[in-house]
PDB file of N, CA and C in Angstrom:
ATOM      1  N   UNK A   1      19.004 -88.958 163.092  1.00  0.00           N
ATOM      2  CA  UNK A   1      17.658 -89.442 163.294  1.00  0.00           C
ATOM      3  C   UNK A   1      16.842 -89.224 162.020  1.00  0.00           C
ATOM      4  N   UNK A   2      15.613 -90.106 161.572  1.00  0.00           N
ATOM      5  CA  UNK A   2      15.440 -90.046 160.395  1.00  0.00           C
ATOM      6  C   UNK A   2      13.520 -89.473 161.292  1.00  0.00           C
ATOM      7  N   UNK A   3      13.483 -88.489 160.456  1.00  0.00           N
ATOM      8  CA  UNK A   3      11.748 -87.875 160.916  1.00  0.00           C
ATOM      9  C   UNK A   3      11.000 -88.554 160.556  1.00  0.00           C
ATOM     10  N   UNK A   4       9.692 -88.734 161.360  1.00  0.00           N
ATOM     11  CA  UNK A   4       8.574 -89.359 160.231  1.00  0.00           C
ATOM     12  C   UNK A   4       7.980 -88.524 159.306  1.00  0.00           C
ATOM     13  N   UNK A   5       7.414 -88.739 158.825  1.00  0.00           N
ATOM     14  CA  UNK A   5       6.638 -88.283 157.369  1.00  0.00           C
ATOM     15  C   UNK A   5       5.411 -87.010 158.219  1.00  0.00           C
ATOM     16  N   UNK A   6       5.542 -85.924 157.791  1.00  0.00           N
ATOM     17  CA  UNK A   6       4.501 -85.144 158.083  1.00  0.00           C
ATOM     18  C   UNK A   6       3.867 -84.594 156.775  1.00  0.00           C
ATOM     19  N   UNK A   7       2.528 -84.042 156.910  1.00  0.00           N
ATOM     20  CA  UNK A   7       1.631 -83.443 155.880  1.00  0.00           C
ATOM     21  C   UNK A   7       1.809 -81.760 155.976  1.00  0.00           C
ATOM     22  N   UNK A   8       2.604 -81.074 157.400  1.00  0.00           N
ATOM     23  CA  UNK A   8       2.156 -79.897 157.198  1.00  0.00           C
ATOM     24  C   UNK A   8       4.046 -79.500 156.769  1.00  0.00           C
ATOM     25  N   UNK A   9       5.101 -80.622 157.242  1.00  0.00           N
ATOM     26  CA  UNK A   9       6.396 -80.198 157.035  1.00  0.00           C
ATOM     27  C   UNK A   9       6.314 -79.544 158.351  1.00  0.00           C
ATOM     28  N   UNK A  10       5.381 -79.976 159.678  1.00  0.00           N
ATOM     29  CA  UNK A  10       5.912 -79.204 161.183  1.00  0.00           C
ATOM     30  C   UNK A  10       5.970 -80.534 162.069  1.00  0.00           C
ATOM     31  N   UNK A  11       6.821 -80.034 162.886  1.00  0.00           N
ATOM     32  CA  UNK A  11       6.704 -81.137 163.866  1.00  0.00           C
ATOM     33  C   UNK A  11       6.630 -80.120 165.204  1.00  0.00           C
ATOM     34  N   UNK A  12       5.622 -80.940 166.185  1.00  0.00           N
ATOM     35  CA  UNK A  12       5.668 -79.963 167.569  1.00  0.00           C
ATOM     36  C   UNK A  12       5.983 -80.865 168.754  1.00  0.00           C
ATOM     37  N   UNK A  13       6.171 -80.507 170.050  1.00  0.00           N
ATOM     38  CA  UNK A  13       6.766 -81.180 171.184  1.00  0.00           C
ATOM     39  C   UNK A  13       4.942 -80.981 172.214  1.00  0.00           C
ATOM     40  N   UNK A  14       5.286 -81.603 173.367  1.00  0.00           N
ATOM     41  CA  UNK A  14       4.412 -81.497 174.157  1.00  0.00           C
ATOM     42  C   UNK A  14       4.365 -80.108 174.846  1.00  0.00           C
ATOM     43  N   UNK A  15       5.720 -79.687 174.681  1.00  0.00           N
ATOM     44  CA  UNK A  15       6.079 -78.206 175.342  1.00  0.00           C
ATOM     45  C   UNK A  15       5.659 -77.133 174.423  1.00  0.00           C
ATOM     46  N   UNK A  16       4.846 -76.869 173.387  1.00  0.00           N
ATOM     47  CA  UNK A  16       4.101 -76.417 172.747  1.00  0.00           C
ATOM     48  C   UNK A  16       5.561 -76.041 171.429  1.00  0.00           C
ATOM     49  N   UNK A  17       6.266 -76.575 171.050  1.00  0.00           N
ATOM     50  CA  UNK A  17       7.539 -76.043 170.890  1.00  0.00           C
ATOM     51  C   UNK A  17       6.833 -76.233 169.350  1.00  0.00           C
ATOM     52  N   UNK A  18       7.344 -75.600 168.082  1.00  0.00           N
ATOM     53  CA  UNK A  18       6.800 -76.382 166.465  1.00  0.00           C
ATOM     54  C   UNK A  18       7.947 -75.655 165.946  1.00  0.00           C
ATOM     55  N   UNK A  19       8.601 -76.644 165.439  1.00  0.00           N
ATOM     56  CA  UNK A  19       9.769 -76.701 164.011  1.00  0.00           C
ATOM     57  C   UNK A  19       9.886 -77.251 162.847  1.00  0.00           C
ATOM     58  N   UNK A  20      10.243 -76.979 161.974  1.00  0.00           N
ATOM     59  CA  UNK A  20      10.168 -77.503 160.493  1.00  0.00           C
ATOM     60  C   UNK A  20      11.273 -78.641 160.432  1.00  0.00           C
ATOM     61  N   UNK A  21      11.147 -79.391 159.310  1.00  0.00           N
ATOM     62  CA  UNK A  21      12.306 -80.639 159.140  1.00  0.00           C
ATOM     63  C   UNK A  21      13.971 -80.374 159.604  1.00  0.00           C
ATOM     64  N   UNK A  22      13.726 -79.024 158.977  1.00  0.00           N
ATOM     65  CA  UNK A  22      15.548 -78.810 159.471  1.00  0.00           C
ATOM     66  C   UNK A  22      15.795 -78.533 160.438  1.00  0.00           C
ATOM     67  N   UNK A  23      15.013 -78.185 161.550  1.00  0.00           N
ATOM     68  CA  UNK A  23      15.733 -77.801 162.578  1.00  0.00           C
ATOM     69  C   UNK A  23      14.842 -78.635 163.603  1.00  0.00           C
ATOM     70  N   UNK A  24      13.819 -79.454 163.326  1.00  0.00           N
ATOM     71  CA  UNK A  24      13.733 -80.628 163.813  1.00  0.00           C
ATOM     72  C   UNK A  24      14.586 -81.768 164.096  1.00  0.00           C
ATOM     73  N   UNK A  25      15.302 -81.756 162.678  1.00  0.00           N
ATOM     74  CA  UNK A  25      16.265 -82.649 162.239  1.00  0.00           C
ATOM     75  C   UNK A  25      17.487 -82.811 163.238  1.00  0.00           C
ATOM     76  N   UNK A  26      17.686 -81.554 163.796  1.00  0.00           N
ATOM     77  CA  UNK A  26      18.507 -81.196 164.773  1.00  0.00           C
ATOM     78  C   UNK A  26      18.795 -81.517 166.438  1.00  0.00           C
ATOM     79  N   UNK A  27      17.495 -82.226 166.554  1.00  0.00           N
ATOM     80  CA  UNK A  27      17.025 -82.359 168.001  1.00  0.00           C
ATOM     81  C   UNK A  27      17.375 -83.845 168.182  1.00  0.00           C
ATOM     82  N   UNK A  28      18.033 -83.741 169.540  1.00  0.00           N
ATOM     83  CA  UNK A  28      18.949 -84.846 169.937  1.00  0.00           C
ATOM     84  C   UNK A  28      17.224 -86.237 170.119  1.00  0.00           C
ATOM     85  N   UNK A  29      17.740 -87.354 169.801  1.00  0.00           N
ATOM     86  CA  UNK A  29      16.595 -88.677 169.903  1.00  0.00           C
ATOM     87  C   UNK A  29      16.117 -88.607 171.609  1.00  0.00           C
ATOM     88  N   UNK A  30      17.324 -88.631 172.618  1.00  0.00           N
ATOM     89  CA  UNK A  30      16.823 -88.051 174.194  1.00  0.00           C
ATOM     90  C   UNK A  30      15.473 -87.365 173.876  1.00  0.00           C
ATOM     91  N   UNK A  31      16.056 -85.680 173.671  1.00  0.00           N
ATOM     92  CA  UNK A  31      14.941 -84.500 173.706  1.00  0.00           C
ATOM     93  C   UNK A  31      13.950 -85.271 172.577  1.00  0.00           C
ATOM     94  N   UNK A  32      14.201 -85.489 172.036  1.00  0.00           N
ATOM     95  CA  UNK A  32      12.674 -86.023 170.714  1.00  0.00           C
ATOM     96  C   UNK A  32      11.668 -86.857 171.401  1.00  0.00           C
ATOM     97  N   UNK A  33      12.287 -88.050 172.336  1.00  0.00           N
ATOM     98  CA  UNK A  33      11.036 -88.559 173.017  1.00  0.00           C
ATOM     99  C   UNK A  33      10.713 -87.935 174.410  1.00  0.00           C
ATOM    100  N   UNK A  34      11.767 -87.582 175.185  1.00  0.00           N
ATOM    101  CA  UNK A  34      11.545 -86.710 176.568  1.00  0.00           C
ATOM    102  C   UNK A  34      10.215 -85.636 176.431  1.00  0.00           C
ATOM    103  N   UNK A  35      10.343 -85.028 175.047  1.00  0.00           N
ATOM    104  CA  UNK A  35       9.453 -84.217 175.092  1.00  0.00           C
ATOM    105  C   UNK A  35       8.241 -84.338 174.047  1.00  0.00           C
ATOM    106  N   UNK A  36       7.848 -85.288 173.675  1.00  0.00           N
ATOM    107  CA  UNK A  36       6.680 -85.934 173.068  1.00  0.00           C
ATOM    108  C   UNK A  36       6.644 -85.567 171.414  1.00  0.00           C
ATOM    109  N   UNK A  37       7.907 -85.652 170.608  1.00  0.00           N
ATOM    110  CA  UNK A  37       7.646 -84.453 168.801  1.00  0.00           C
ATOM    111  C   UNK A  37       7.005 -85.155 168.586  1.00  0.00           C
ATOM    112  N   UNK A  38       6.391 -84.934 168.131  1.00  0.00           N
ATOM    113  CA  UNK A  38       5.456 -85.516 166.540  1.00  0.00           C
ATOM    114  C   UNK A  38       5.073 -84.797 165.390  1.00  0.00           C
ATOM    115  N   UNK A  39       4.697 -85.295 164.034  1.00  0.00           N
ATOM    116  CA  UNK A  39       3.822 -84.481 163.246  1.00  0.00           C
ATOM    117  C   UNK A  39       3.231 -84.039 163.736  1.00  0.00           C
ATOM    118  N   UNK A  40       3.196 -82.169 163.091  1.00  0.00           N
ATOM    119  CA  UNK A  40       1.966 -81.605 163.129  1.00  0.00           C
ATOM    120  C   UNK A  40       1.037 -82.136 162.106  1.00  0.00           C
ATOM    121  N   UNK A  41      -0.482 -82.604 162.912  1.00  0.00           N
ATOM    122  CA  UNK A  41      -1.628 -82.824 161.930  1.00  0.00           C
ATOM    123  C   UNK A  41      -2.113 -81.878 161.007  1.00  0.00           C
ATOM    124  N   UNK A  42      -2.338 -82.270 159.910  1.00  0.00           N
ATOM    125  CA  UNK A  42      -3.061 -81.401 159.039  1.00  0.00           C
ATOM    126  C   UNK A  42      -4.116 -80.462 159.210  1.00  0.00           C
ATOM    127  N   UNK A  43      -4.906 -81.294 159.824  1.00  0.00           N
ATOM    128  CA  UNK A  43      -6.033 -80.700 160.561  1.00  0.00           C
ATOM    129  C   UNK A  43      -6.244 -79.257 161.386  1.00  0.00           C
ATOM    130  N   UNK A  44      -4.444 -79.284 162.085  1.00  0.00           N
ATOM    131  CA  UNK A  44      -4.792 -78.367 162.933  1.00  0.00           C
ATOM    132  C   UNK A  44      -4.493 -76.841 162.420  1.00  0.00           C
ATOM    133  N   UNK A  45      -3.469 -76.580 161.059  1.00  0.00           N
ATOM    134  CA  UNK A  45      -3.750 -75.914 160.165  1.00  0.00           C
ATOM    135  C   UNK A  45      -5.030 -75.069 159.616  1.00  0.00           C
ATOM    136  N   UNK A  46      -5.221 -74.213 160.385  1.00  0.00           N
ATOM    137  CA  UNK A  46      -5.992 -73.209 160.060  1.00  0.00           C
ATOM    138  C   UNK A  46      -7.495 -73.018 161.087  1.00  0.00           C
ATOM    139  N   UNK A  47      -7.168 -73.874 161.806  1.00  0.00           N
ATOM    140  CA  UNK A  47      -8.600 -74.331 162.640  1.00  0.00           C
ATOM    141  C   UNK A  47      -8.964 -73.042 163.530  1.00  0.00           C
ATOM    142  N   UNK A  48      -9.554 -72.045 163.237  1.00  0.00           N
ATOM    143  CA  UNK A  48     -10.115 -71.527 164.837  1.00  0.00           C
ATOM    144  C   UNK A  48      -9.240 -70.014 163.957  1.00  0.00           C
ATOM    145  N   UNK A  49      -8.866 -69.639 163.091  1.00  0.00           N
ATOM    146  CA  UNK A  49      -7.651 -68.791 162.420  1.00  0.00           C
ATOM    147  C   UNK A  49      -5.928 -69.132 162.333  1.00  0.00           C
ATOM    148  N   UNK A  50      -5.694 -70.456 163.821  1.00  0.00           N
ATOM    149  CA  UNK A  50      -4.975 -70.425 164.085  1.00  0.00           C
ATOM    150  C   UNK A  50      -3.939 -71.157 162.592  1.00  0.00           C
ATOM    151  N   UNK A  51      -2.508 -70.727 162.542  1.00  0.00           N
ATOM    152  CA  UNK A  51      -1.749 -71.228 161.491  1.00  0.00           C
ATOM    153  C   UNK A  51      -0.005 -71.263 162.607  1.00  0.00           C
ATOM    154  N   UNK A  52       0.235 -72.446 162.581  1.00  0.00           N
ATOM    155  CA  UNK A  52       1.195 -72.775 163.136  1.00  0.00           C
ATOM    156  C   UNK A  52       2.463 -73.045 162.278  1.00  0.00           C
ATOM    157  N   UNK A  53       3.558 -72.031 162.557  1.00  0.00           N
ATOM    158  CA  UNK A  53       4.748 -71.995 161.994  1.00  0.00           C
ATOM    159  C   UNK A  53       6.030 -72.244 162.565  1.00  0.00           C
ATOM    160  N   UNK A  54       7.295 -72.712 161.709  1.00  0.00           N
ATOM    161  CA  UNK A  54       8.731 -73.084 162.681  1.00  0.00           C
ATOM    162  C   UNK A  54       8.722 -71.484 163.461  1.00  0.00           C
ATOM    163  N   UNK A  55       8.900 -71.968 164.584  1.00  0.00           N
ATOM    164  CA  UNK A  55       9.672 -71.074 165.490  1.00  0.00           C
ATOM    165  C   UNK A  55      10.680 -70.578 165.417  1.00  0.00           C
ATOM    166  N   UNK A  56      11.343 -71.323 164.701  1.00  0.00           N
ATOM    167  CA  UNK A  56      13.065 -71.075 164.815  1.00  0.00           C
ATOM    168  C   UNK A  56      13.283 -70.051 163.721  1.00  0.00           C
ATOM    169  N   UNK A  57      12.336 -70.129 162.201  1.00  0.00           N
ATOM    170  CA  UNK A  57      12.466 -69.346 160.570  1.00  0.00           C
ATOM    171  C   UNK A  57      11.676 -68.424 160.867  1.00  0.00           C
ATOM    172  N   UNK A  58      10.406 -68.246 161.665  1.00  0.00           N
ATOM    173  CA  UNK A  58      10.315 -67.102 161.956  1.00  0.00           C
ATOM    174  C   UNK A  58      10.559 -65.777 162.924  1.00  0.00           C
ATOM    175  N   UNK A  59      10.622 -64.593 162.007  1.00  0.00           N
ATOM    176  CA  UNK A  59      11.339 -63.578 162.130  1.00  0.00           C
ATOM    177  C   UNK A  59      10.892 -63.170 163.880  1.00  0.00           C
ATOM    178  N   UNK A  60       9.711 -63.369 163.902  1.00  0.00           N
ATOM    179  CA  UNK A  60       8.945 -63.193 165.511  1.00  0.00           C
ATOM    180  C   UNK A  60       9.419 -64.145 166.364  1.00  0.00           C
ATOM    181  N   UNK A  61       9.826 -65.083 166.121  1.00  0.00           N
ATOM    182  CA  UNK A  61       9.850 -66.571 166.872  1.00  0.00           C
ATOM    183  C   UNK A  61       8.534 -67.045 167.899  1.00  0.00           C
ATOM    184  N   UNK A  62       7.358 -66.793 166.961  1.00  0.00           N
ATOM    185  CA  UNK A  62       6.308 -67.603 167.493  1.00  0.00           C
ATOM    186  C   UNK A  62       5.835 -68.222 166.748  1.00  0.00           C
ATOM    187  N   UNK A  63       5.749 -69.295 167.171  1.00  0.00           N
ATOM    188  CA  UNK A  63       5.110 -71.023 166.789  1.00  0.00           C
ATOM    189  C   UNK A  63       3.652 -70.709 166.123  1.00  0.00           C
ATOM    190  N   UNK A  64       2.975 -69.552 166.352  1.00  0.00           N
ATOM    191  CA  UNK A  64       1.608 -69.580 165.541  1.00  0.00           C
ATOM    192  C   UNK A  64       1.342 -68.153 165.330  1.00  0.00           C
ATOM    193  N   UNK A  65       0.240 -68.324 164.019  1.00  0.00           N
ATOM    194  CA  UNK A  65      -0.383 -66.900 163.713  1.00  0.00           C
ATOM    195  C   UNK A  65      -1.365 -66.902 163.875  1.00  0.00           C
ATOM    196  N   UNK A  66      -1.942 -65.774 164.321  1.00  0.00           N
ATOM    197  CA  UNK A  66      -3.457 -65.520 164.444  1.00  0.00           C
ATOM    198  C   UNK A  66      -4.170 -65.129 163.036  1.00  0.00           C
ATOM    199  N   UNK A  67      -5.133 -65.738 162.466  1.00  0.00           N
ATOM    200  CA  UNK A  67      -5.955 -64.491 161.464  1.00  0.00           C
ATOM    201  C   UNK A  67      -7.120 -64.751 161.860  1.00  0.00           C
ATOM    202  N   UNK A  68      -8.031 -63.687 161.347  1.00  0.00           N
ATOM    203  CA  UNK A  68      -9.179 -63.534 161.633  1.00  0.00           C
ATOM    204  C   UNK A  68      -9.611 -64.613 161.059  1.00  0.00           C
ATOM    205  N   UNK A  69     -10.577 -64.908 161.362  1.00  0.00           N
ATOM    206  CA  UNK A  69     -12.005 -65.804 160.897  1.00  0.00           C
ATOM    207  C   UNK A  69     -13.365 -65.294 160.708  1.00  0.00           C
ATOM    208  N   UNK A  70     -13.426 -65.267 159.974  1.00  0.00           N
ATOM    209  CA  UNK A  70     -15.310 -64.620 159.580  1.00  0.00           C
ATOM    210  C   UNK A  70     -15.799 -65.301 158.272  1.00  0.00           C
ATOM    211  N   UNK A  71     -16.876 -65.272 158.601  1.00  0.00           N
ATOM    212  CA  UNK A  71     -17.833 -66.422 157.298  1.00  0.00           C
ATOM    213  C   UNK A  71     -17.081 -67.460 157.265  1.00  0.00           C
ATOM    214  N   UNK A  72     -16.854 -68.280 157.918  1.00  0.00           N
ATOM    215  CA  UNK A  72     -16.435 -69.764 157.710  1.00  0.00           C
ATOM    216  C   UNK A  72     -17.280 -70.175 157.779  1.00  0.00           C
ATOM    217  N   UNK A  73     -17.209 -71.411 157.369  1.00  0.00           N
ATOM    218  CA  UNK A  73     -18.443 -73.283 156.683  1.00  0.00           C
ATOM    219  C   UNK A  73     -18.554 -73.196 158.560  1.00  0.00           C
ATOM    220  N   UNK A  74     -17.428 -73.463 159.282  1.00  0.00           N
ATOM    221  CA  UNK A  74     -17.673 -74.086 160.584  1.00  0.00           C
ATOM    222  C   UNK A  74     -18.258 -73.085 161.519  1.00  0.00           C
ATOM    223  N   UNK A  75     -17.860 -72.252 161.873  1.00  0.00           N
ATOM    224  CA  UNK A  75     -19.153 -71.188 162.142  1.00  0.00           C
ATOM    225  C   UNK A  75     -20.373 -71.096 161.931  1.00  0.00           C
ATOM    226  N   UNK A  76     -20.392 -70.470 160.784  1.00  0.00           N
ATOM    227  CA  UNK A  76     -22.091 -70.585 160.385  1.00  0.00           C
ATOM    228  C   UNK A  76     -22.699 -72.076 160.783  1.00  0.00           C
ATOM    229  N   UNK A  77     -22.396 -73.627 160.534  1.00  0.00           N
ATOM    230  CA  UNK A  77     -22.713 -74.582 161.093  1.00  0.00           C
ATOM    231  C   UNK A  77     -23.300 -74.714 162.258  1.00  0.00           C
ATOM    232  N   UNK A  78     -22.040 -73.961 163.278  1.00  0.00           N
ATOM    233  CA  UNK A  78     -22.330 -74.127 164.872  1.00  0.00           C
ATOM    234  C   UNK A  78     -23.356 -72.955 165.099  1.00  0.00           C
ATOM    235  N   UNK A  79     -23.461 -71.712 164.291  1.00  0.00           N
ATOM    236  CA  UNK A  79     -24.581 -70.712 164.134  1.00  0.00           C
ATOM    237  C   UNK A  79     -25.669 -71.685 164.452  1.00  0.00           C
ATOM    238  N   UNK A  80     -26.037 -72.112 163.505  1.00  0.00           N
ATOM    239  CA  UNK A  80     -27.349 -73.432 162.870  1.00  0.00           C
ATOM    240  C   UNK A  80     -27.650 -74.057 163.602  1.00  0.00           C
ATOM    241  N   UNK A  81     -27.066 -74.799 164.460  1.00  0.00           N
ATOM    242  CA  UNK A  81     -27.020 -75.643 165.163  1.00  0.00           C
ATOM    243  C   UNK A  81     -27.240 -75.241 166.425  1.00  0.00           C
ATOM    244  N   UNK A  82     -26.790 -74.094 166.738  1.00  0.00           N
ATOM    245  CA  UNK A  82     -27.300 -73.306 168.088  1.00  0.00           C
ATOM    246  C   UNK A  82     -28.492 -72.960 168.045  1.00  0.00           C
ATOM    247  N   UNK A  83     -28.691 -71.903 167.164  1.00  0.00           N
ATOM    248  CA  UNK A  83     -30.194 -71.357 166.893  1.00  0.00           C
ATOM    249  C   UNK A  83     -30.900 -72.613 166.875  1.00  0.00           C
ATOM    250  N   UNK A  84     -31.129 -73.645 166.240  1.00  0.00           N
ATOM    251  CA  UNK A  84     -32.138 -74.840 166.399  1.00  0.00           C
ATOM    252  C   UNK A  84     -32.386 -75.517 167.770  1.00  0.00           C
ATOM    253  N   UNK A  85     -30.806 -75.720 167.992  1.00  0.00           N
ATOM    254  CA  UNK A  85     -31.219 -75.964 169.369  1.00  0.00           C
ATOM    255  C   UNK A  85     -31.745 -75.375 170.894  1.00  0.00           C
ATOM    256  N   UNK A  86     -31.686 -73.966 170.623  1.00  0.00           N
ATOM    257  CA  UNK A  86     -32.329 -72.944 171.475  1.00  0.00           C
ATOM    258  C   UNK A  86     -34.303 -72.768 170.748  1.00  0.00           C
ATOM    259  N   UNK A  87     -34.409 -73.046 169.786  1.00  0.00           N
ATOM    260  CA  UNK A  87     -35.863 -72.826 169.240  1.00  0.00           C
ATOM    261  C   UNK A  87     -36.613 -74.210 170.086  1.00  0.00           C
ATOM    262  N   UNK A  88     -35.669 -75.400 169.638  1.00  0.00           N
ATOM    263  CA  UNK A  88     -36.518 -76.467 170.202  1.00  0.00           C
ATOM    264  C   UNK A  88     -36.659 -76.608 171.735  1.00  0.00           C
ATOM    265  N   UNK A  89     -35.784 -75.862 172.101  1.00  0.00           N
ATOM    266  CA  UNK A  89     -35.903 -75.991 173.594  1.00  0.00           C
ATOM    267  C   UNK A  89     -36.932 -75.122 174.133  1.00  0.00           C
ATOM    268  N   UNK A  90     -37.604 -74.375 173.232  1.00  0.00           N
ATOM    269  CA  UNK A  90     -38.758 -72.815 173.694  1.00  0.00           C
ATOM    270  C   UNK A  90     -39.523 -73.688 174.084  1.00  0.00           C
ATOM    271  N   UNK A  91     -40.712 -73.448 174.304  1.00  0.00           N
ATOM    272  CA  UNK A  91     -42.434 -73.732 174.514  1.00  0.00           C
ATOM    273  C   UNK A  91     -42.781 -73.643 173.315  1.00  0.00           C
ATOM    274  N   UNK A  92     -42.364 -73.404 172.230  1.00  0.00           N
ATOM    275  CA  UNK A  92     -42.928 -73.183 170.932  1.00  0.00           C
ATOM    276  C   UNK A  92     -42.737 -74.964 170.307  1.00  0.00           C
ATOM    277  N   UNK A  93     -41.279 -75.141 170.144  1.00  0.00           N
ATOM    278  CA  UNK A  93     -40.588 -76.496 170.203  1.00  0.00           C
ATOM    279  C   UNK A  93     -41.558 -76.888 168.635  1.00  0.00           C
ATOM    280  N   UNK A  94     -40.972 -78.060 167.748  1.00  0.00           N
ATOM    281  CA  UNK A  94     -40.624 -77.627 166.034  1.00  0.00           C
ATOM    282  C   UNK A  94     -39.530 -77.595 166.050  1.00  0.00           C
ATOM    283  N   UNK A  95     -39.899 -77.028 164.773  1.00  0.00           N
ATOM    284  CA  UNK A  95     -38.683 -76.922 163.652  1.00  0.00           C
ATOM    285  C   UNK A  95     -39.117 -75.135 163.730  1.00  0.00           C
ATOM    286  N   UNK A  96     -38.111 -74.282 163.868  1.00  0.00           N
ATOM    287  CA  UNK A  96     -37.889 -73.087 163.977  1.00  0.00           C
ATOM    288  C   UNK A  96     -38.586 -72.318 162.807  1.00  0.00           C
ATOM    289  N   UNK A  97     -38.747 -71.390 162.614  1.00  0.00           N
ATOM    290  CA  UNK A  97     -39.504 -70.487 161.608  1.00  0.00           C
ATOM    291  C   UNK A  97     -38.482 -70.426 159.976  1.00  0.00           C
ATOM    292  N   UNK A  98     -38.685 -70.373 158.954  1.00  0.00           N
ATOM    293  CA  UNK A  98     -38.178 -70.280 157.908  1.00  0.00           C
ATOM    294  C   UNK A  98     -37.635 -68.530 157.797  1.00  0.00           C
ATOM    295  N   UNK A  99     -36.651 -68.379 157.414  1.00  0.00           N
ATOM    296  CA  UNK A  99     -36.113 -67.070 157.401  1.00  0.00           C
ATOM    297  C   UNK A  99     -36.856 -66.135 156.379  1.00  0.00           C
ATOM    298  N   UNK A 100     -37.092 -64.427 156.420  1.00  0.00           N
ATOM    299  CA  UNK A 100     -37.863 -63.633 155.593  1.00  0.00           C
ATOM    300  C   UNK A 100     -36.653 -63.990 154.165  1.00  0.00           C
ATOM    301  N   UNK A 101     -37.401 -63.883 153.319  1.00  0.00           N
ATOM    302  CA  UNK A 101     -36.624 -63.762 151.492  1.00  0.00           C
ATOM    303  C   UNK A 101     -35.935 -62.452 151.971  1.00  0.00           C
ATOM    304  N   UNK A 102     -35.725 -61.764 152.365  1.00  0.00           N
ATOM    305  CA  UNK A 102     -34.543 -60.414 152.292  1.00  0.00           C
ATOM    306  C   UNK A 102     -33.713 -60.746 153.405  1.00  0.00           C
ATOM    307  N   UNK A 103     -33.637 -62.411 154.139  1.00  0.00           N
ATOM    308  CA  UNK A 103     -31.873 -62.380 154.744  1.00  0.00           C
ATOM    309  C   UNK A 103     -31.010 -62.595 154.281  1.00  0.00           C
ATOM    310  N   UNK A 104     -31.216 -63.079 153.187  1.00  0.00           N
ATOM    311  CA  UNK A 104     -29.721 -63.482 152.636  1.00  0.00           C
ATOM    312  C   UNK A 104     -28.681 -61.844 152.082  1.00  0.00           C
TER     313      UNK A 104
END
């Protein structure tokens, strides 16, 4: 069976299953559509801490890693975006107060 083209080099199943080319490569065309493979998206690489790896090469045999997340762009965003939208919803309602010069 010839793989399609992926960006992360993972492919995962509907059964939460994620393997790399070679041992993707391995999986009968039956099991490949029975159980939904596809590229892993790029996207989903790193989203939330999460980092998704072959199952099979790693030493744990789990499909993902956890890392922390702190100070991310997308966080602080949804920070922003909360706080505004809880100010406008007050009785006060505006544009929220400008922060003191000593938060940063």
């Amino acid at each position: 069976m010839v793989l399609p083209i992926t960006a992360t080099g993972l492919y995962w199943s509907i059964r939460g299953e994620v393997a790399c080319s070679h041992h993707a490569s391995r999986i009968s065309d039956d099991r490949w559509q029975s159980e939904g493979w596809m590229p892993l998206p790029a996207l989903s690489q790193g989203f939330r801490g999460l980092q998704f790896q072959c199952q099979h090469c790693a030493p744990d045999h789990t499909a993902l890693v956890h890392r922390a997340v702190t100070g991310t762009p997308w966080s602080d965003i949804a920070d922003a975006a909360r706080a505004r939208s809880t100010w406008q919803s007050s009785p006060f309602g505006g544009d929220p107060p400008e922060p003191p010069d000593d938060a940063a």
